[in-house]
PDB file of N, CA and C in Angstrom:
ATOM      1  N   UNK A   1      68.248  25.727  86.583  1.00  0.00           N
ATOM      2  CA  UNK A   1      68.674  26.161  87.901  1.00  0.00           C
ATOM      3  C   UNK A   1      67.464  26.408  88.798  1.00  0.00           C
ATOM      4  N   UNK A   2      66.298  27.069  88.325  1.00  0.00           N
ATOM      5  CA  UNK A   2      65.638  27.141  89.032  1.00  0.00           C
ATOM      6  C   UNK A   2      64.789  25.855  89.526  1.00  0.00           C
ATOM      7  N   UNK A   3      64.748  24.765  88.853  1.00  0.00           N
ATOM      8  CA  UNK A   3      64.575  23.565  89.574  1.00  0.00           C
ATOM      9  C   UNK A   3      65.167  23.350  90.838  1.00  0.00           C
ATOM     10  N   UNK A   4      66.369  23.433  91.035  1.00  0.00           N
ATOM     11  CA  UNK A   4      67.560  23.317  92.346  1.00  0.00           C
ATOM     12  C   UNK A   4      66.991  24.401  93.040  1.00  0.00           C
ATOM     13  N   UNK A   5      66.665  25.929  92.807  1.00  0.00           N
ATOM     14  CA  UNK A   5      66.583  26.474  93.794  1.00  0.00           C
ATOM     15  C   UNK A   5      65.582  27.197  94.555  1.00  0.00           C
ATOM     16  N   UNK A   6      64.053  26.636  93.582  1.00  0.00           N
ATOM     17  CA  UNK A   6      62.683  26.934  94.141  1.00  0.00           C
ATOM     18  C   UNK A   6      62.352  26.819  95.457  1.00  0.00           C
ATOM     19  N   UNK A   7      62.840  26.254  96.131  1.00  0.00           N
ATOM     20  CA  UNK A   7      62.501  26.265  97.319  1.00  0.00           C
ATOM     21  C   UNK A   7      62.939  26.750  98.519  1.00  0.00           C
ATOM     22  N   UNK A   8      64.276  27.748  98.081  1.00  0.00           N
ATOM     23  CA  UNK A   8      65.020  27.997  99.013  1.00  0.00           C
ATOM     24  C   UNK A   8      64.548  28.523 100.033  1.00  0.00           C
ATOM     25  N   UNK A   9      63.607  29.729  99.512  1.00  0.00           N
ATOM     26  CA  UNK A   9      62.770  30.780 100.394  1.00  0.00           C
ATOM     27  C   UNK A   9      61.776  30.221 100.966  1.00  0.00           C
ATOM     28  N   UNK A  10      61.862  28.926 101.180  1.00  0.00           N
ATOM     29  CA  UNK A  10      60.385  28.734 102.417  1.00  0.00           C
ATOM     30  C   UNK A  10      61.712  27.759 103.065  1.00  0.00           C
ATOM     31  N   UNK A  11      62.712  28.149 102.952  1.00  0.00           N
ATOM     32  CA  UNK A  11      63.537  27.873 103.924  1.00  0.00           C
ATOM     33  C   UNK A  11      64.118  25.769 103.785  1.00  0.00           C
ATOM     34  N   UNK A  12      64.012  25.682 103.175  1.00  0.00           N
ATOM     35  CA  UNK A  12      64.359  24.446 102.571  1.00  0.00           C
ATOM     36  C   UNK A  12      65.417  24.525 101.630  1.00  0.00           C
ATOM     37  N   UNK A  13      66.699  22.808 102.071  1.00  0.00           N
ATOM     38  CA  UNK A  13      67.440  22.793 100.739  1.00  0.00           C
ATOM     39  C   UNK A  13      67.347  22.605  99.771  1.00  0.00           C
ATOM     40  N   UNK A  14      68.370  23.030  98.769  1.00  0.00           N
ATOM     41  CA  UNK A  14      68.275  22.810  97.318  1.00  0.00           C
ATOM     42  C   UNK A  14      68.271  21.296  97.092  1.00  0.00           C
ATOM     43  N   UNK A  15      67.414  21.295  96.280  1.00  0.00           N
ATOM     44  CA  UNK A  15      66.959  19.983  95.090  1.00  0.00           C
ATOM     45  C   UNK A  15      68.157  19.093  94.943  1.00  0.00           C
ATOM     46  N   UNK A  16      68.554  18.428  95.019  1.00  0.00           N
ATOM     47  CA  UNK A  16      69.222  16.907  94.264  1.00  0.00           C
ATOM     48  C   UNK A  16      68.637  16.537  93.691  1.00  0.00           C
ATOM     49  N   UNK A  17      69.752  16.139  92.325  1.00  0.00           N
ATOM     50  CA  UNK A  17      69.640  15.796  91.025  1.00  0.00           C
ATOM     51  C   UNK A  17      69.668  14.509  91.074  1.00  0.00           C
ATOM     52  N   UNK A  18      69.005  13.313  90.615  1.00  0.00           N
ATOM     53  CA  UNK A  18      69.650  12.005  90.515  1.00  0.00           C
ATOM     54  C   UNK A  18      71.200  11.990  89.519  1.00  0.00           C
ATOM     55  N   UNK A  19      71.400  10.649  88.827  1.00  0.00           N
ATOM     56  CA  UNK A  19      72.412  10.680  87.998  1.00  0.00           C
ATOM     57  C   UNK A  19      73.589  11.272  87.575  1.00  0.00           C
ATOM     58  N   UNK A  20      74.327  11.568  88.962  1.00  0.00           N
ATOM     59  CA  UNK A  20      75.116  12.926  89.042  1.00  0.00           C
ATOM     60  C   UNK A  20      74.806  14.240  88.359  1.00  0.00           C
ATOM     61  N   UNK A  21      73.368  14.726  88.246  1.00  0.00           N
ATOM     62  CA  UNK A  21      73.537  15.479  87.758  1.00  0.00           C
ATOM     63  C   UNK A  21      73.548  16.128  86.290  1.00  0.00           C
ATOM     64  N   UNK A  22      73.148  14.775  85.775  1.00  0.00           N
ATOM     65  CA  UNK A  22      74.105  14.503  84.045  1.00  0.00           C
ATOM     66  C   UNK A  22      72.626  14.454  83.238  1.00  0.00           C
ATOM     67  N   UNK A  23      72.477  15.154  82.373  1.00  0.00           N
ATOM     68  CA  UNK A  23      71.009  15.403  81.359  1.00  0.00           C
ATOM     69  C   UNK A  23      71.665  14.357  80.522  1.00  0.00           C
ATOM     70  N   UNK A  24      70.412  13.531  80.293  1.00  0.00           N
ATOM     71  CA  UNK A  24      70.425  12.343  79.926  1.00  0.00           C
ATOM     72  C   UNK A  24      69.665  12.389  78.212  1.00  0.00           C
ATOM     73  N   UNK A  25      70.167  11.894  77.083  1.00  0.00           N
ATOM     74  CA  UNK A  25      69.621  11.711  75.781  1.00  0.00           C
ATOM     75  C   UNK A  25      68.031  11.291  75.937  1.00  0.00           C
ATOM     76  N   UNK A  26      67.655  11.437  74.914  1.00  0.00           N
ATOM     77  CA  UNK A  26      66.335  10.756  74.137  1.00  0.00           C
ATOM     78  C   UNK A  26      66.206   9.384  74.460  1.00  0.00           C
ATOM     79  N   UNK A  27      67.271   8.667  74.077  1.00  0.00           N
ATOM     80  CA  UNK A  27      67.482   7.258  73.947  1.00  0.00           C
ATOM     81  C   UNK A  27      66.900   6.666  75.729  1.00  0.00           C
ATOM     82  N   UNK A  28      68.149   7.759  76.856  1.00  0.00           N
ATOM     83  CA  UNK A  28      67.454   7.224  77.865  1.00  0.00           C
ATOM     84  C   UNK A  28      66.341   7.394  78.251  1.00  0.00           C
ATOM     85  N   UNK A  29      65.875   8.450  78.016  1.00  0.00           N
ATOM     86  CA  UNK A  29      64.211   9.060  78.096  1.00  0.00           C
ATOM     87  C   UNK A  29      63.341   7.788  77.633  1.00  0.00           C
ATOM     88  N   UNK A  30      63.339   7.581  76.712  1.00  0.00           N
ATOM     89  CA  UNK A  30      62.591   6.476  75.995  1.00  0.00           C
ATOM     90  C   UNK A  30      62.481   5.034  76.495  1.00  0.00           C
ATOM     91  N   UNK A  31      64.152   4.430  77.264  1.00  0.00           N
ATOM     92  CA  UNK A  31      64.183   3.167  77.761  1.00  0.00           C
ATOM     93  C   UNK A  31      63.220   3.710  79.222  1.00  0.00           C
ATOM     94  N   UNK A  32      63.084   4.228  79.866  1.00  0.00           N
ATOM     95  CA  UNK A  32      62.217   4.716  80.882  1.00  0.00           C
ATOM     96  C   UNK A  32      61.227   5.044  80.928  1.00  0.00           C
ATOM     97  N   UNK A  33      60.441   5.438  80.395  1.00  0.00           N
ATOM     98  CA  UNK A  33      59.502   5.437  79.308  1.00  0.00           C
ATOM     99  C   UNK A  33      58.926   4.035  78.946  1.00  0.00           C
ATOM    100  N   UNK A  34      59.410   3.826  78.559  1.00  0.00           N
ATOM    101  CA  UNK A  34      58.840   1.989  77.965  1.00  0.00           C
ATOM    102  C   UNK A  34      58.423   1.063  79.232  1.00  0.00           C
ATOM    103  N   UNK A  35      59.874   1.369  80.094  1.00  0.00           N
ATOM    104  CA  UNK A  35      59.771   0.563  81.355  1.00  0.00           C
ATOM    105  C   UNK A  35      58.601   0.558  82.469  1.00  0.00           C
ATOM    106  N   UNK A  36      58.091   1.932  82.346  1.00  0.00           N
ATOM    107  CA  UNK A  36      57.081   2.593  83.103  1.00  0.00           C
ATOM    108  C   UNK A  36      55.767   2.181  82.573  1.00  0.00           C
ATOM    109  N   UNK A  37      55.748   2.361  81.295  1.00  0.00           N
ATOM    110  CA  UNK A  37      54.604   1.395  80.275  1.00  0.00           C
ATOM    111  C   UNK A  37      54.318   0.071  80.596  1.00  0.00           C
ATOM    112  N   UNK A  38      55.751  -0.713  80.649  1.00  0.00           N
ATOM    113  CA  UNK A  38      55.482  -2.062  80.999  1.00  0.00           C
ATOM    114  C   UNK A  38      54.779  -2.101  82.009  1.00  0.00           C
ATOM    115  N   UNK A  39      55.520  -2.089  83.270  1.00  0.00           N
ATOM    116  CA  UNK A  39      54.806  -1.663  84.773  1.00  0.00           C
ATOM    117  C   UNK A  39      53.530  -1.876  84.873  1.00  0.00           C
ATOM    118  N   UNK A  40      53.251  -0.411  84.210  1.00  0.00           N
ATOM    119  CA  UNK A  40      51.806   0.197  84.461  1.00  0.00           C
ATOM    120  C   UNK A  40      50.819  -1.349  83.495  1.00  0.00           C
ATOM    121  N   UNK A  41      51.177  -1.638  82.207  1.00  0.00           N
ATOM    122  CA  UNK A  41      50.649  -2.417  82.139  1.00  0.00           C
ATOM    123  C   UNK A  41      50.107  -3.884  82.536  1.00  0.00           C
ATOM    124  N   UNK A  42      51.410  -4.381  82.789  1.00  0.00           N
ATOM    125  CA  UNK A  42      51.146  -5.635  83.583  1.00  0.00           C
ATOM    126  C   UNK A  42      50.455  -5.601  85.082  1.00  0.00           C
ATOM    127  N   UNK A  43      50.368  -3.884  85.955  1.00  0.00           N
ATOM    128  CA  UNK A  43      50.008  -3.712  87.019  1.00  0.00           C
ATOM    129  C   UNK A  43      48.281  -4.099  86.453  1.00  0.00           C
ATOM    130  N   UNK A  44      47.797  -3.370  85.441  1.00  0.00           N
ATOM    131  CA  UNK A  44      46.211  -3.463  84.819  1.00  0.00           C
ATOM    132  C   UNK A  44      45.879  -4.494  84.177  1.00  0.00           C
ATOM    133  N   UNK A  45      46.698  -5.086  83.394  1.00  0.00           N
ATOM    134  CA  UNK A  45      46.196  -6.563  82.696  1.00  0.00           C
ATOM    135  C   UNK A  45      46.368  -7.856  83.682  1.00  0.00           C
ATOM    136  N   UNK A  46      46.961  -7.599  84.434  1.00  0.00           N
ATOM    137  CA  UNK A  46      47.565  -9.046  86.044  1.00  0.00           C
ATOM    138  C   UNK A  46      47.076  -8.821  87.057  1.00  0.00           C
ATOM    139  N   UNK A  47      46.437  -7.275  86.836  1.00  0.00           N
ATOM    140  CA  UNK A  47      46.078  -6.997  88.515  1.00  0.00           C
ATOM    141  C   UNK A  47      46.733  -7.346  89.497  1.00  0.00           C
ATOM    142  N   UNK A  48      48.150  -6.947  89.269  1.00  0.00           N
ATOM    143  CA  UNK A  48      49.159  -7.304  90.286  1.00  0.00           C
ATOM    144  C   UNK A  48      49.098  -6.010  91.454  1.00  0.00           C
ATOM    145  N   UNK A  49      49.586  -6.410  92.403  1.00  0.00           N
ATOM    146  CA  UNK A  49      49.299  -5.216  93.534  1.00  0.00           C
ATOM    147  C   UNK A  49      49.096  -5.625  95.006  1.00  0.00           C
ATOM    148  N   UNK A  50      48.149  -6.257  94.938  1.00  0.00           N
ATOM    149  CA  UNK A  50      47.777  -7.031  96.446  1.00  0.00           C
ATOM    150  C   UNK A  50      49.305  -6.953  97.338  1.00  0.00           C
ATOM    151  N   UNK A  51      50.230  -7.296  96.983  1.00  0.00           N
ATOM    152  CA  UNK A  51      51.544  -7.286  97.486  1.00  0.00           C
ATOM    153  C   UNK A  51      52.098  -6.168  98.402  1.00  0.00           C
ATOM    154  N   UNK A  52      51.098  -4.994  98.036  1.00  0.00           N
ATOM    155  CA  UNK A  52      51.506  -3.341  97.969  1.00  0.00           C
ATOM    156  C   UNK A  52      50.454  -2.932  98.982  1.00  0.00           C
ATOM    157  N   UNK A  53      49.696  -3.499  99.210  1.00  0.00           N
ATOM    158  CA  UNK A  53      48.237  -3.215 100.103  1.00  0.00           C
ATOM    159  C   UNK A  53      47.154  -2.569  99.438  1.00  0.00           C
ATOM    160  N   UNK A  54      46.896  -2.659  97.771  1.00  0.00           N
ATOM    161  CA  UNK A  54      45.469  -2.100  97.549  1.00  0.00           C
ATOM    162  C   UNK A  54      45.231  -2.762  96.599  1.00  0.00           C
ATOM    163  N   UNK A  55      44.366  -2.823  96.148  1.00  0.00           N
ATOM    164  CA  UNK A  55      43.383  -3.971  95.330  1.00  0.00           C
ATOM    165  C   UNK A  55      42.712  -3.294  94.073  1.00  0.00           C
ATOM    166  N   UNK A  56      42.763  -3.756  92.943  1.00  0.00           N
ATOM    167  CA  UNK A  56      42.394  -2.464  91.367  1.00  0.00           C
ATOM    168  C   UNK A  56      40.834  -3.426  91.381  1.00  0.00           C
ATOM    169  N   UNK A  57      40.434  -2.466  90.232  1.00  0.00           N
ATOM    170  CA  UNK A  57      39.183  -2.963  90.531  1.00  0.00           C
ATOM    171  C   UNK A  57      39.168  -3.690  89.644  1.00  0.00           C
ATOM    172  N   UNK A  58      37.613  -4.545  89.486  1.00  0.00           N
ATOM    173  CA  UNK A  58      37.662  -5.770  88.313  1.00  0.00           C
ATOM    174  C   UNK A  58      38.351  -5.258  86.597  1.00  0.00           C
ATOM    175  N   UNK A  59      38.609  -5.947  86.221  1.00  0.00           N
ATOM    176  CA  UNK A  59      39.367  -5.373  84.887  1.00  0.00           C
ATOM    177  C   UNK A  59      37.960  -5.326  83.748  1.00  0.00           C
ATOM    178  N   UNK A  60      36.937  -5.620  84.117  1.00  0.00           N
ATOM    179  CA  UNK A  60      35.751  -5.428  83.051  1.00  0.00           C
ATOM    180  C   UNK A  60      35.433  -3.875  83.496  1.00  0.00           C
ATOM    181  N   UNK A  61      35.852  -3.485  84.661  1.00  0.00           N
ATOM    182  CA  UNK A  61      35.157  -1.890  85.148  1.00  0.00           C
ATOM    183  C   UNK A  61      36.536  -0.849  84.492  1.00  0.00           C
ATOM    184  N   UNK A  62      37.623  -1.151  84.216  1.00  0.00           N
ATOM    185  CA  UNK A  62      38.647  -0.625  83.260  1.00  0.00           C
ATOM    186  C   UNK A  62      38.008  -0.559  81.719  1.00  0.00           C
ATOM    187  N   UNK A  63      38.752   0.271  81.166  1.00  0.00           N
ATOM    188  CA  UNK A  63      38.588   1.060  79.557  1.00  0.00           C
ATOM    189  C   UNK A  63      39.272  -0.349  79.008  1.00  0.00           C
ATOM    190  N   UNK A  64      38.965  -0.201  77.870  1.00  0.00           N
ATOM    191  CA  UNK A  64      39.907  -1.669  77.068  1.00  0.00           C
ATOM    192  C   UNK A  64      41.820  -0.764  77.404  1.00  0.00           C
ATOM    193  N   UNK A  65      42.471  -1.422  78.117  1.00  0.00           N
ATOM    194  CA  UNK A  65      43.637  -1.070  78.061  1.00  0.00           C
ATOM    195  C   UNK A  65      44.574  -1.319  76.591  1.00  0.00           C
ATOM    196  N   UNK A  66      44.763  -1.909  75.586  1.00  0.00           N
ATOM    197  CA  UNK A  66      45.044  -2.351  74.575  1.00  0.00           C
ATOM    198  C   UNK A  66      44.134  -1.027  73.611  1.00  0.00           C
ATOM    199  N   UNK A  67      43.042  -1.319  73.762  1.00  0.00           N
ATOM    200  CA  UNK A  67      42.559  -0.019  72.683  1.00  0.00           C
ATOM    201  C   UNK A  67      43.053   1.513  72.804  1.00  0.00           C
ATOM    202  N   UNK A  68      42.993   1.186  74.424  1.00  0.00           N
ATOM    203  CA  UNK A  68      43.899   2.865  74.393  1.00  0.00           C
ATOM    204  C   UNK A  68      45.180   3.004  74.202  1.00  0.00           C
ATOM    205  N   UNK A  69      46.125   2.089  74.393  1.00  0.00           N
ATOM    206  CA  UNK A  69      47.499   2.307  73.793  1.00  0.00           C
ATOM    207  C   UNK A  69      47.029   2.562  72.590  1.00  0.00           C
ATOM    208  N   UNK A  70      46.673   1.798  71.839  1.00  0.00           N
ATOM    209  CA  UNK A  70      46.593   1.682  69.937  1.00  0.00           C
ATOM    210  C   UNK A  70      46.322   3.525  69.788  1.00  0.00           C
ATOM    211  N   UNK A  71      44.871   3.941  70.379  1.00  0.00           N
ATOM    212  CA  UNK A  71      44.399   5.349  70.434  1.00  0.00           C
ATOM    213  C   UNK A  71      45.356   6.233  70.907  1.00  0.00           C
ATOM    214  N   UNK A  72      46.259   6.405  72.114  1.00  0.00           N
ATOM    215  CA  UNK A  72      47.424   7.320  72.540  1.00  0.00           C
ATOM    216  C   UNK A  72      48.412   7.551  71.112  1.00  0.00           C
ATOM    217  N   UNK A  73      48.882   6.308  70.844  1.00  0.00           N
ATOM    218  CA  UNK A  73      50.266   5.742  69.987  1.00  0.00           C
ATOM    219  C   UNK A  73      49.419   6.442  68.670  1.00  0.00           C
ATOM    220  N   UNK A  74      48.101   6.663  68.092  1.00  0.00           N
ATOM    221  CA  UNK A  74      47.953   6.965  66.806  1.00  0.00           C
ATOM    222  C   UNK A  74      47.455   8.403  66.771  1.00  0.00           C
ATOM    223  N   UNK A  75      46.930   8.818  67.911  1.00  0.00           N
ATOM    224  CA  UNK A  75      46.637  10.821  67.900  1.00  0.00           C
ATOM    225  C   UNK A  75      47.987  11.781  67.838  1.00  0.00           C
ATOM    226  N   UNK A  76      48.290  12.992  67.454  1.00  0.00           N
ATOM    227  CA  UNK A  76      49.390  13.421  67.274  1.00  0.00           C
ATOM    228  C   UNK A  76      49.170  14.702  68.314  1.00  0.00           C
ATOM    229  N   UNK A  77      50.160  15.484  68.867  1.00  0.00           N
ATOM    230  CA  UNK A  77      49.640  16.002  69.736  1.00  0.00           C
ATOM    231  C   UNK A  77      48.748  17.407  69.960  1.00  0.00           C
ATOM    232  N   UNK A  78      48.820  17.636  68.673  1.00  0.00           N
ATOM    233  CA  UNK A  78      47.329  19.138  68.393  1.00  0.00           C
ATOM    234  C   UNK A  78      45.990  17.827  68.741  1.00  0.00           C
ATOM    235  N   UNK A  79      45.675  16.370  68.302  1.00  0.00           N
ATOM    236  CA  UNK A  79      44.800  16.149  69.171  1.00  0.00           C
ATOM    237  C   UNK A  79      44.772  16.042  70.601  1.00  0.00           C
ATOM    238  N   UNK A  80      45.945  15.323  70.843  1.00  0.00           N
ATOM    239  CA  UNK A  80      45.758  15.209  72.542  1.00  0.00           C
ATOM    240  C   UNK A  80      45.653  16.428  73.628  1.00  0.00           C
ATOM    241  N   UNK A  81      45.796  17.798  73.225  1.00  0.00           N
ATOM    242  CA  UNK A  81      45.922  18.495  73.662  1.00  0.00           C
ATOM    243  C   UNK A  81      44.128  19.634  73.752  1.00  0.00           C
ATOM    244  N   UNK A  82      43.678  19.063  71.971  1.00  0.00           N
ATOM    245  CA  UNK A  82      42.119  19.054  72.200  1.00  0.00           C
ATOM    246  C   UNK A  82      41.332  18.186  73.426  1.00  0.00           C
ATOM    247  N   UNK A  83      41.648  16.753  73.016  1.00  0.00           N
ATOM    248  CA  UNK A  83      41.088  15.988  73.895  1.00  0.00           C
ATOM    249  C   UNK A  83      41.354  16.322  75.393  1.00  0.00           C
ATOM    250  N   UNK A  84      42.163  17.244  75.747  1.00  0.00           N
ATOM    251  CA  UNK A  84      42.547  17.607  77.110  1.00  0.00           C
ATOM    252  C   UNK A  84      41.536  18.842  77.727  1.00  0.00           C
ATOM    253  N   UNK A  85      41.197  19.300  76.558  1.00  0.00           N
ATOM    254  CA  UNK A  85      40.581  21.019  76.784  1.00  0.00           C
ATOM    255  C   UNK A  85      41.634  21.626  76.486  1.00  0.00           C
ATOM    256  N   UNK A  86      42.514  21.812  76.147  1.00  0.00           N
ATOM    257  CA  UNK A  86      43.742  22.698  76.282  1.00  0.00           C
ATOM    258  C   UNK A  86      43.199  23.808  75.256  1.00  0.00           C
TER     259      UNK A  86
END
């Protein structure tokens, strides 16, 4: 609830929910999730974008994108949360 109603007091309406509203499983979490992965990847390995008005930089000045999935997908999250400072 307090998502919907943080903002009331600086005088603004309440929040809308997408999806009527409806808390959505794991399963959909995950297809969205993936989809966003794809995206993001083909945006860095195609350097797709120009379309959008900004330009990525050469892909040799990028991290190996492929090594860091492998590295994300194999740390569990007491590391990622080191690797953060947390």
């Amino acid at each position: 609830e307090w998502f919907r109603t943080y903002k009331i007091p600086d005088g603004k309406p309440p929040n809308k929910f997408a999806l009527g509203e409806a808390c959505m499983g794991a399963a959909y979490a995950h297809k969205v999730i993936h989809e966003t992965h794809t995206f993001w990847y083909d945006l860095v390995k195609n350097r797709l974008g120009g379309e959008f008005g900004f330009e990525l930089p050469q892909i040799e000045t990028l991290r190996d994108v492929d090594a860091d999935t492998r590295m994300v997908r194999t740390l569990s999250d007491p590391e990622l949360m080191k690797m953060a400072g947390a």
